[in-house]
N, C-alpha and C. Protein backbone atom coordinates (compact mmCIF):
# COMPACT_ATOMS: atom_id res chain seq x y z
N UNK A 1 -30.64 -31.08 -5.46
CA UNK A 1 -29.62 -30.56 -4.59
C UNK A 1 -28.30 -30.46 -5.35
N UNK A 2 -27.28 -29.52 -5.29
CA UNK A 2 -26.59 -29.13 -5.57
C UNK A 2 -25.34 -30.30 -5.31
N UNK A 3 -24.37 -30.29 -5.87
CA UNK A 3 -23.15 -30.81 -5.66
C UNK A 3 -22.03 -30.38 -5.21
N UNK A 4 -21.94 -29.35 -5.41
CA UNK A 4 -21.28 -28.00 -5.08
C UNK A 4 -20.65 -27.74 -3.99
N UNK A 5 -19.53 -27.83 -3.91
CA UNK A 5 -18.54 -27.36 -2.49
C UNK A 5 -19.42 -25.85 -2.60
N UNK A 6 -19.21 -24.78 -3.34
CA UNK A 6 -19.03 -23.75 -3.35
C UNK A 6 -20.43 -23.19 -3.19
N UNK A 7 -20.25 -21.78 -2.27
CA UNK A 7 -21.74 -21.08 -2.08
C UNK A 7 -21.97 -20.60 -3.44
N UNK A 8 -21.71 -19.95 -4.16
CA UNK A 8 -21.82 -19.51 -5.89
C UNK A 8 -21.93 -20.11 -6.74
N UNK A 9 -22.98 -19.46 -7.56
CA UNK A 9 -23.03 -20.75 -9.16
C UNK A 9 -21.79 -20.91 -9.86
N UNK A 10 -21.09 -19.59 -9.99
CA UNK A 10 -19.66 -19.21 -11.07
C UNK A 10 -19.19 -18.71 -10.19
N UNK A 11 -17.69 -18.33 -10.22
CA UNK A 11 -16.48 -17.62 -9.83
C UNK A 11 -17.36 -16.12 -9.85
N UNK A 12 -17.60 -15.94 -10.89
CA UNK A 12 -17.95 -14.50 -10.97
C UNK A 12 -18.79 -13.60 -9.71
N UNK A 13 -19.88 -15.03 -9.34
CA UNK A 13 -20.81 -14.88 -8.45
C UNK A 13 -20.00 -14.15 -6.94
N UNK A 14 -18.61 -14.47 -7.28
CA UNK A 14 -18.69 -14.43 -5.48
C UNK A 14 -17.23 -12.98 -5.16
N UNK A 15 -18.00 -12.01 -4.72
CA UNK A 15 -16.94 -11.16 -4.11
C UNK A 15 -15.56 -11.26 -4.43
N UNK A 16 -15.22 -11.81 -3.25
CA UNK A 16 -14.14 -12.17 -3.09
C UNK A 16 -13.00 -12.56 -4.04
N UNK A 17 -13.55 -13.53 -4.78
CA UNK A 17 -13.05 -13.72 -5.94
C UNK A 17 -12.82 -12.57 -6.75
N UNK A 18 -13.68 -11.81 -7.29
CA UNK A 18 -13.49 -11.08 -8.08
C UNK A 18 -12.83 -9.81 -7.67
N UNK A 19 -12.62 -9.79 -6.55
CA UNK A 19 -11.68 -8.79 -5.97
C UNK A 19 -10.25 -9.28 -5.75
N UNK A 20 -10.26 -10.73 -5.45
CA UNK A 20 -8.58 -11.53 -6.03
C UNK A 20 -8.31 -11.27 -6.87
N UNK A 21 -8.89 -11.43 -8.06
CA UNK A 21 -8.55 -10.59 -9.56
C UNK A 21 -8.16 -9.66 -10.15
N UNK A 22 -8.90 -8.49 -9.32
CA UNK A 22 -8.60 -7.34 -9.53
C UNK A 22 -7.76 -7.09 -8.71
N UNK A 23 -7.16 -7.64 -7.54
CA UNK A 23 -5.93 -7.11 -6.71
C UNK A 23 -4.29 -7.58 -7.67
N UNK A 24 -5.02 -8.58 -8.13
CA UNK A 24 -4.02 -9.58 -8.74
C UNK A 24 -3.49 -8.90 -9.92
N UNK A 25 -4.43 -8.71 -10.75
CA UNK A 25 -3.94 -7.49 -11.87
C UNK A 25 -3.40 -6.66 -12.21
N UNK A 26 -3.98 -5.69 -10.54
CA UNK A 26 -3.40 -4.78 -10.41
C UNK A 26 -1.67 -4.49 -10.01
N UNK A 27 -1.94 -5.55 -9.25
CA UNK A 27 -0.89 -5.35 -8.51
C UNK A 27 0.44 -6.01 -9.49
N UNK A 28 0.07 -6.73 -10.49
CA UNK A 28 0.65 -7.41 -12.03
C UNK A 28 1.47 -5.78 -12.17
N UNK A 29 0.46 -4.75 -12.51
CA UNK A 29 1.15 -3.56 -13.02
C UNK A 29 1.78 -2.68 -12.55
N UNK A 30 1.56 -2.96 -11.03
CA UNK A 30 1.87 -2.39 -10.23
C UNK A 30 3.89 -2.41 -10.27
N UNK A 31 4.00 -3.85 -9.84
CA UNK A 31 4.71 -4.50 -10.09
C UNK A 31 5.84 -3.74 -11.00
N UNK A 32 5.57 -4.02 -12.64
CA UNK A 32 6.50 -4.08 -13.63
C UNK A 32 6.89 -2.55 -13.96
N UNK A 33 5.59 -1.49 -13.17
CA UNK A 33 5.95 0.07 -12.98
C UNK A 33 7.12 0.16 -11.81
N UNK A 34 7.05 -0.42 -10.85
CA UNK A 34 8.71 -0.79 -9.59
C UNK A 34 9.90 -1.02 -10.54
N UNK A 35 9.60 -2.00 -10.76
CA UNK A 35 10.96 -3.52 -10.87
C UNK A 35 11.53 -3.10 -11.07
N UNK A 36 11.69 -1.80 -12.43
CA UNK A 36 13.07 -0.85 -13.31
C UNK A 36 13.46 0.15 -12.02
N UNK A 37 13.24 0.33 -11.21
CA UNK A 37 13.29 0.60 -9.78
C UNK A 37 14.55 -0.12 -8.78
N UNK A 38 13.78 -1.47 -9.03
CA UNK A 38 14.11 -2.96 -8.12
C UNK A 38 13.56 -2.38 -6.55
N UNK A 39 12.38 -1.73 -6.66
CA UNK A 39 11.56 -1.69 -5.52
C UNK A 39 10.27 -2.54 -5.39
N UNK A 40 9.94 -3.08 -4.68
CA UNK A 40 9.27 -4.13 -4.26
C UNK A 40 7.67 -3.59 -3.60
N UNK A 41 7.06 -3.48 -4.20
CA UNK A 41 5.76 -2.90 -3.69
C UNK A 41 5.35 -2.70 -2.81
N UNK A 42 5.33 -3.67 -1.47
CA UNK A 42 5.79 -3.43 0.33
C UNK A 42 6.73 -2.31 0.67
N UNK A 43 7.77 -2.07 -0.11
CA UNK A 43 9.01 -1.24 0.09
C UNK A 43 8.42 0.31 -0.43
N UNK A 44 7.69 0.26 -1.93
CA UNK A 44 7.20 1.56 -2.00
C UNK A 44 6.11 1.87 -1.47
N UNK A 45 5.05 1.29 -0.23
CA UNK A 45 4.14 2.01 0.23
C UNK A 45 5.02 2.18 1.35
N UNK A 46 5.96 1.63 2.11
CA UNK A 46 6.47 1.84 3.07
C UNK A 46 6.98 3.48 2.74
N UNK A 47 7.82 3.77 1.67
CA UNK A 47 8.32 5.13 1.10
C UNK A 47 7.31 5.89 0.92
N UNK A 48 6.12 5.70 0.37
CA UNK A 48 4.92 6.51 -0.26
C UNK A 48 4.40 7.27 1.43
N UNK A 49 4.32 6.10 2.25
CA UNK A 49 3.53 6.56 3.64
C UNK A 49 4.03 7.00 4.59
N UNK A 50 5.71 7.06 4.22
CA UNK A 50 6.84 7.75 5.12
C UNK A 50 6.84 9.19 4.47
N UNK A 51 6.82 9.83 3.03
CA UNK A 51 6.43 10.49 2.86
C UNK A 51 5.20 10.95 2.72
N UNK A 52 3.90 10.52 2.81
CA UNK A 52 2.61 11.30 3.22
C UNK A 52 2.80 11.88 4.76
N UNK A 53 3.42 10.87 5.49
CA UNK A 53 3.46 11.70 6.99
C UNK A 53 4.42 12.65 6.98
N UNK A 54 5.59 12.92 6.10
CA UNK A 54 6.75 14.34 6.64
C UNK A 54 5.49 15.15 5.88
N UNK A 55 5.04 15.17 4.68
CA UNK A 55 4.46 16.33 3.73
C UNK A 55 3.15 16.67 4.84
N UNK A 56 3.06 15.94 5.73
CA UNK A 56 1.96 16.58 6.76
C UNK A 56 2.54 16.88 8.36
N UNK A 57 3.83 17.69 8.14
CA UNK A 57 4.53 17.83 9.21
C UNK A 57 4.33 16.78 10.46
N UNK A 58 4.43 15.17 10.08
CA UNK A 58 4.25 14.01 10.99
C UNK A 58 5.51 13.14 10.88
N UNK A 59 6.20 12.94 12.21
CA UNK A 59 7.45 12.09 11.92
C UNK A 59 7.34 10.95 12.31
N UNK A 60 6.97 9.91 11.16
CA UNK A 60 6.64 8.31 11.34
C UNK A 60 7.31 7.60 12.02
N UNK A 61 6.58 6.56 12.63
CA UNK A 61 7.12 5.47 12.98
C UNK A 61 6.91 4.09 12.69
N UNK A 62 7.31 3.46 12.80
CA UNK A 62 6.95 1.68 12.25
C UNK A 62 5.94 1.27 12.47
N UNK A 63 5.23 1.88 13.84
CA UNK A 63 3.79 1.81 13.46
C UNK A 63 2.41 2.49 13.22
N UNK A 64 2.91 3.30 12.89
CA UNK A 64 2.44 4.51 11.93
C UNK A 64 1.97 3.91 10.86
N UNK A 65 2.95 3.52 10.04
CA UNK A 65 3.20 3.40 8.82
C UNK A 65 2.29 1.61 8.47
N UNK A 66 2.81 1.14 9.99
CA UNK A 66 1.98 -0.42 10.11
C UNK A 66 0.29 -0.19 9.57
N UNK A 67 -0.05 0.81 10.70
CA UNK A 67 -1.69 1.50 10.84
C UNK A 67 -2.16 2.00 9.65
N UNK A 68 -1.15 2.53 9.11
CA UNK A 68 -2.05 3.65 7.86
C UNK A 68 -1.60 2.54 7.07
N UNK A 69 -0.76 2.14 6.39
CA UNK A 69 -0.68 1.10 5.66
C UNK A 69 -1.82 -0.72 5.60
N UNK A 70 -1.95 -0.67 6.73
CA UNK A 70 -2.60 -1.96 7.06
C UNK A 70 -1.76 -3.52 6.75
N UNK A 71 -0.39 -2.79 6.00
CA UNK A 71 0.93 -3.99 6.02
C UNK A 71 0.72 -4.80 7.57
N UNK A 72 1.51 -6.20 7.34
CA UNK A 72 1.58 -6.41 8.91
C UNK A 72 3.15 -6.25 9.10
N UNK A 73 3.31 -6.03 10.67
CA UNK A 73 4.57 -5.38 11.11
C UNK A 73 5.32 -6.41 10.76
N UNK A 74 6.18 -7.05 10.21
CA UNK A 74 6.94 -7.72 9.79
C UNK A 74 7.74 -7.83 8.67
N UNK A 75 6.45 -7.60 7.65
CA UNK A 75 7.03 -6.83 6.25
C UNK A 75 7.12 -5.17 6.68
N UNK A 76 6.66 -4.74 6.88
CA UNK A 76 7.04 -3.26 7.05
C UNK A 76 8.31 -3.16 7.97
N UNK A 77 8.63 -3.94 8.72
CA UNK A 77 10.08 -4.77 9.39
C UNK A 77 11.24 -4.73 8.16
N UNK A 78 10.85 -6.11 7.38
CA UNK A 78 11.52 -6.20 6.13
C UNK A 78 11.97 -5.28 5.02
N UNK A 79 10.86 -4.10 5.24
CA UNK A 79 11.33 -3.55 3.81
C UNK A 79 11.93 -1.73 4.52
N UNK A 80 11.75 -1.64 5.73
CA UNK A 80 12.39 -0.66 6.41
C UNK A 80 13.82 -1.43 6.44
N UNK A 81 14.10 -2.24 6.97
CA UNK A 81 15.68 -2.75 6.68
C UNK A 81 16.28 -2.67 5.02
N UNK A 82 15.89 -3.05 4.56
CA UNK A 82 16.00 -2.94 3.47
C UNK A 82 16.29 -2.13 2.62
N UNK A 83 15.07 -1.05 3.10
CA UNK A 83 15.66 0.60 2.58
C UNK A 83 16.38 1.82 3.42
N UNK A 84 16.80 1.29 4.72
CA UNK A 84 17.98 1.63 5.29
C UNK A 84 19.20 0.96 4.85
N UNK A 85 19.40 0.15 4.46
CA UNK A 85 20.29 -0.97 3.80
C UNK A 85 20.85 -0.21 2.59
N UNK A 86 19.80 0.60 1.75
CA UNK A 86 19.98 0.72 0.49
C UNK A 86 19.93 2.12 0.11
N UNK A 87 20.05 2.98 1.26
CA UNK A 87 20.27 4.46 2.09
C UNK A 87 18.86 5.74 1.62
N UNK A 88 17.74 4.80 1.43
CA UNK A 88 16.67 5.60 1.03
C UNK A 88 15.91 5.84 2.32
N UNK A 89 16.53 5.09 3.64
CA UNK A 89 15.38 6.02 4.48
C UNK A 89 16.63 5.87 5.65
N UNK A 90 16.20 6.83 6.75
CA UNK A 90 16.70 6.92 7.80
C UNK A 90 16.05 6.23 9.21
N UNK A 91 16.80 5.59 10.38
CA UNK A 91 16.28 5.48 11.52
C UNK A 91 16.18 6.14 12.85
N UNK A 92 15.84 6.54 13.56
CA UNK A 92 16.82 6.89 14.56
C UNK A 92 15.98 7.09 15.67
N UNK A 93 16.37 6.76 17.00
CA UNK A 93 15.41 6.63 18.21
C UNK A 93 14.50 8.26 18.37
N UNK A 94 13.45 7.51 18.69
CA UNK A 94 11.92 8.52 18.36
C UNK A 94 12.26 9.50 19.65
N UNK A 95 12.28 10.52 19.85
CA UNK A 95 12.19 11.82 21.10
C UNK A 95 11.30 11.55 22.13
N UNK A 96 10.28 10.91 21.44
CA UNK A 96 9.16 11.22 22.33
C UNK A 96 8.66 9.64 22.74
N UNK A 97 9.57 8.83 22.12
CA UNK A 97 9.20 7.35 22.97
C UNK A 97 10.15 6.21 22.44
N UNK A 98 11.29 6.26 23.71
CA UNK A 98 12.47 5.56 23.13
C UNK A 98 12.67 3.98 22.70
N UNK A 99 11.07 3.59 22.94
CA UNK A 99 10.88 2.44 22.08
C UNK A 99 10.79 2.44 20.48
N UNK A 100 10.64 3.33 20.07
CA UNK A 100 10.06 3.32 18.75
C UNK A 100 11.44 4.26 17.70
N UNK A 101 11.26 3.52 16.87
CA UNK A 101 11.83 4.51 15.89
C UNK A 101 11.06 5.72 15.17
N UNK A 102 12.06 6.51 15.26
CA UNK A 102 11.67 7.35 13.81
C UNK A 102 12.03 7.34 12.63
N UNK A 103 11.14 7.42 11.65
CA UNK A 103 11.73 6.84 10.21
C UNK A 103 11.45 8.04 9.14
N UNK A 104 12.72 8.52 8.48
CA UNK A 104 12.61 9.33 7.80
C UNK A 104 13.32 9.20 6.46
N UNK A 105 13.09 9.51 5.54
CA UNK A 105 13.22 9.41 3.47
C UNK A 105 14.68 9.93 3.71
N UNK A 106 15.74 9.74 3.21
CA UNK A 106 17.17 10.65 2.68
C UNK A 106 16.65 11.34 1.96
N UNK A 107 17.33 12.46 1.44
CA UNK A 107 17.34 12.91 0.19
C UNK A 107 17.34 11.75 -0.85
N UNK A 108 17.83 11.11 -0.88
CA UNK A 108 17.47 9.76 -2.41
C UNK A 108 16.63 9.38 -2.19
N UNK A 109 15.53 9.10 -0.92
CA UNK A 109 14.48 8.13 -0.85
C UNK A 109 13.45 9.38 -1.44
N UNK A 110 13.63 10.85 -1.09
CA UNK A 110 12.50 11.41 -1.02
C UNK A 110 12.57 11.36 -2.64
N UNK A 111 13.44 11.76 -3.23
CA UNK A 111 13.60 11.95 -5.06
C UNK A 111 13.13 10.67 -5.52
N UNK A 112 13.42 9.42 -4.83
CA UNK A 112 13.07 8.56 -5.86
C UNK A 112 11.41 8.05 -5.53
N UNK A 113 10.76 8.40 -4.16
CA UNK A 113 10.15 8.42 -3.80
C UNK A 113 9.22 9.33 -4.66
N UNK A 114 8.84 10.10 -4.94
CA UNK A 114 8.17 11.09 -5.52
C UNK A 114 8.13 10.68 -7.35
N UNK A 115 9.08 9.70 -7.45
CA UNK A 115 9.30 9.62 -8.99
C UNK A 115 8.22 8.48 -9.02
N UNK A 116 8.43 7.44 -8.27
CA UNK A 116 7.72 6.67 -7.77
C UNK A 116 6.06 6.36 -7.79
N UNK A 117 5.98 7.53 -6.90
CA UNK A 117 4.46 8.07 -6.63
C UNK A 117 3.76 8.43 -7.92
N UNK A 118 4.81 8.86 -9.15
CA UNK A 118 4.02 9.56 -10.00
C UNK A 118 3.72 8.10 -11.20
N UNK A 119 4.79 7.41 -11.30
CA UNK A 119 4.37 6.18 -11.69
C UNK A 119 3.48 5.41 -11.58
N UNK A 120 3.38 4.65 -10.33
CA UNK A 120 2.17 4.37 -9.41
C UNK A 120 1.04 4.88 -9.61
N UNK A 121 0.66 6.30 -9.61
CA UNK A 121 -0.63 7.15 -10.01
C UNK A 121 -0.51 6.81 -11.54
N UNK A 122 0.21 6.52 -12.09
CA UNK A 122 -0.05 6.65 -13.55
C UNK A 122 -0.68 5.39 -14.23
N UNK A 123 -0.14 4.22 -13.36
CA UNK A 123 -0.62 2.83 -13.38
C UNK A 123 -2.04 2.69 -13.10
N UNK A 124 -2.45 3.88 -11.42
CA UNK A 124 -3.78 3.32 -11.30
C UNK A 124 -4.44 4.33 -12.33
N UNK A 125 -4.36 5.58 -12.74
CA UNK A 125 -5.29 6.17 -14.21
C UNK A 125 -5.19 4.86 -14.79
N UNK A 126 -4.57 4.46 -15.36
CA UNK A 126 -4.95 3.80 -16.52
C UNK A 126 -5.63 2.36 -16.18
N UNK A 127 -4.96 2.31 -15.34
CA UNK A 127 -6.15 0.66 -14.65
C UNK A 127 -7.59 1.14 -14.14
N UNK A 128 -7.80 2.53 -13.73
CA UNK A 128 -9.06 2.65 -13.39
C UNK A 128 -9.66 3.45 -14.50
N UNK A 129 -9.21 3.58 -15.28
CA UNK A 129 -9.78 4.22 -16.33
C UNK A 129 -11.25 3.72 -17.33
N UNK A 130 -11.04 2.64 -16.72
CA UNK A 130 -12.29 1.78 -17.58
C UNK A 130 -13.74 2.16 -16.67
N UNK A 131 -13.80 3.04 -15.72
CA UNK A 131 -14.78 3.56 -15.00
C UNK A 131 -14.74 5.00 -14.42
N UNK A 132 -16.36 5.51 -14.75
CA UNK A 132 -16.52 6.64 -14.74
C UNK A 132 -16.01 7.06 -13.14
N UNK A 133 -15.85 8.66 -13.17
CA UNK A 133 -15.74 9.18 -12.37
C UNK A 133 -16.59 9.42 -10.90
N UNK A 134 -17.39 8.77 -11.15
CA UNK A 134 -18.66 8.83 -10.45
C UNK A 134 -18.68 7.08 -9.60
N UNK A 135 -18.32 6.54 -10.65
CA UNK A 135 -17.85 5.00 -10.32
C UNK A 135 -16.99 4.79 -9.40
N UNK A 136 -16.08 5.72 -10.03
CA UNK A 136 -14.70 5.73 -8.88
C UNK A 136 -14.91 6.52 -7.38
N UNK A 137 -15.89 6.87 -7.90
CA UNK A 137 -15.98 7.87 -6.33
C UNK A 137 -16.72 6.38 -4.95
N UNK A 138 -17.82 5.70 -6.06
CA UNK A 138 -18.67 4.73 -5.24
C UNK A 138 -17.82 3.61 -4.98
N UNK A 139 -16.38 3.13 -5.83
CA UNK A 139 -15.81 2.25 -5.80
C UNK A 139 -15.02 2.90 -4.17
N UNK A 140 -14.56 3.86 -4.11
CA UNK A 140 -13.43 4.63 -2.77
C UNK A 140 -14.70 4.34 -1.71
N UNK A 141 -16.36 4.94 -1.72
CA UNK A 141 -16.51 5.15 -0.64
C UNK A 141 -17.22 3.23 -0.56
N UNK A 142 -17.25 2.51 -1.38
CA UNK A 142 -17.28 1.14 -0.68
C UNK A 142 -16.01 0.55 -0.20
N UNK A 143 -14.94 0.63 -1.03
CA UNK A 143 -13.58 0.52 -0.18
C UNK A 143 -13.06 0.74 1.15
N UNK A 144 -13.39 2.03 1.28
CA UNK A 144 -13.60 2.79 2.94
C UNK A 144 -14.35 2.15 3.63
N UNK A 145 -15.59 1.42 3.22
CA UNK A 145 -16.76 0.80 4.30
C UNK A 145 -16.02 -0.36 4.25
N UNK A 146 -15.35 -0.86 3.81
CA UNK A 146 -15.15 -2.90 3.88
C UNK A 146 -13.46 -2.36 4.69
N UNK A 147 -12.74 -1.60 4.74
CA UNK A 147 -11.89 -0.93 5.28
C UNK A 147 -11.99 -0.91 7.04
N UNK A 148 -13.08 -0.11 6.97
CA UNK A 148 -13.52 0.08 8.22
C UNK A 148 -14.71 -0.92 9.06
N UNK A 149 -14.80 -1.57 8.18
CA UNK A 149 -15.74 -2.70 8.83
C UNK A 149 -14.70 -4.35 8.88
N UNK A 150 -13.80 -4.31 8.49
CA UNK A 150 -12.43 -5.10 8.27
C UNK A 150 -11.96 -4.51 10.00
N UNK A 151 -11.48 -3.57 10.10
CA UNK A 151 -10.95 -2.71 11.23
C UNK A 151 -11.52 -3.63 12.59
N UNK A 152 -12.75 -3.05 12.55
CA UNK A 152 -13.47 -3.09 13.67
C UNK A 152 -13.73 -4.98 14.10
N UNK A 153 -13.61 -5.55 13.21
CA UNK A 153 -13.50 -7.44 12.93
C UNK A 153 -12.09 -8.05 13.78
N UNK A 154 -11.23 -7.26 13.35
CA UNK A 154 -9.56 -7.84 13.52
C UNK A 154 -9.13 -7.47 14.97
């Protein structure tokens, strides 16, 4: 019999783990592609997903951005203050439901926003680069299943 707190022989053995790792890494590079920024990785998906919804004629709201993001509302709280604070996005009561805000990029959020985005994409090429194209396709559509099977749990 085993001695073993752990269901796995090695670290390696177990999911989870090895997806801490790779979040951890990533998000290492993620990181040091911001900082010369002094944007905070919460702060640029908040920007990234405020602009995916105008570029699809959609005017976000906090929880919009909560949903498609999967942030929890608190940091997406935090880093909307933050970048109203720091005049890269706008607020202003929603038309169509005066509980909610609408949240929209300035002109500086959308420019630096977009500079941003191209960084970010440039980080994940090269972090996913160590797998084929075909890889990457099976890596997105298992992502999507633990995504949506995460969803339906919470």
């Amino acid at each position: 019999m085993s001695s073993s707190s752990f269901g796995f022989e090695t670290p390696e053995d177990s999911p989870g783990f090895l997806l801490w790792q790779t979040t951890v890494l990533w998000q290492r590079a993620i990181k040091k592609a911001l900082d010369v920024y002094h944007i905070a990785h919460a702060q640029f998906v908040v920007l990234a997903n405020t602009l995916w919804f105008e570029e699809h004629q959609q005017t976000p709201t906090q929880i919009m951005i909560v949903r498609m993001s999967k942030l929890d509302k608190m940091t997406v709280s935090k880093a909307l203050k933050k970048l109203v604070n720091d005049g890269l996005v706008g607020r202003v009561e929603n038309s169509l439901d005066t509980r909610a805000k609408s949240i929209s990029l300035t002109p500086q959020g959308k420019q630096l926003t977009i500079t941003l985005i191209a960084r970010v994409e440039a980080v994940d090429e090269t972090y996913f680069s160590g797998i084929s194209t075909q890889e990457r396709q099976q890596l997105l559509g298992l992502f999507s299943k633990l995504i949506g099977r995460a969803a339906v749990n919470t």
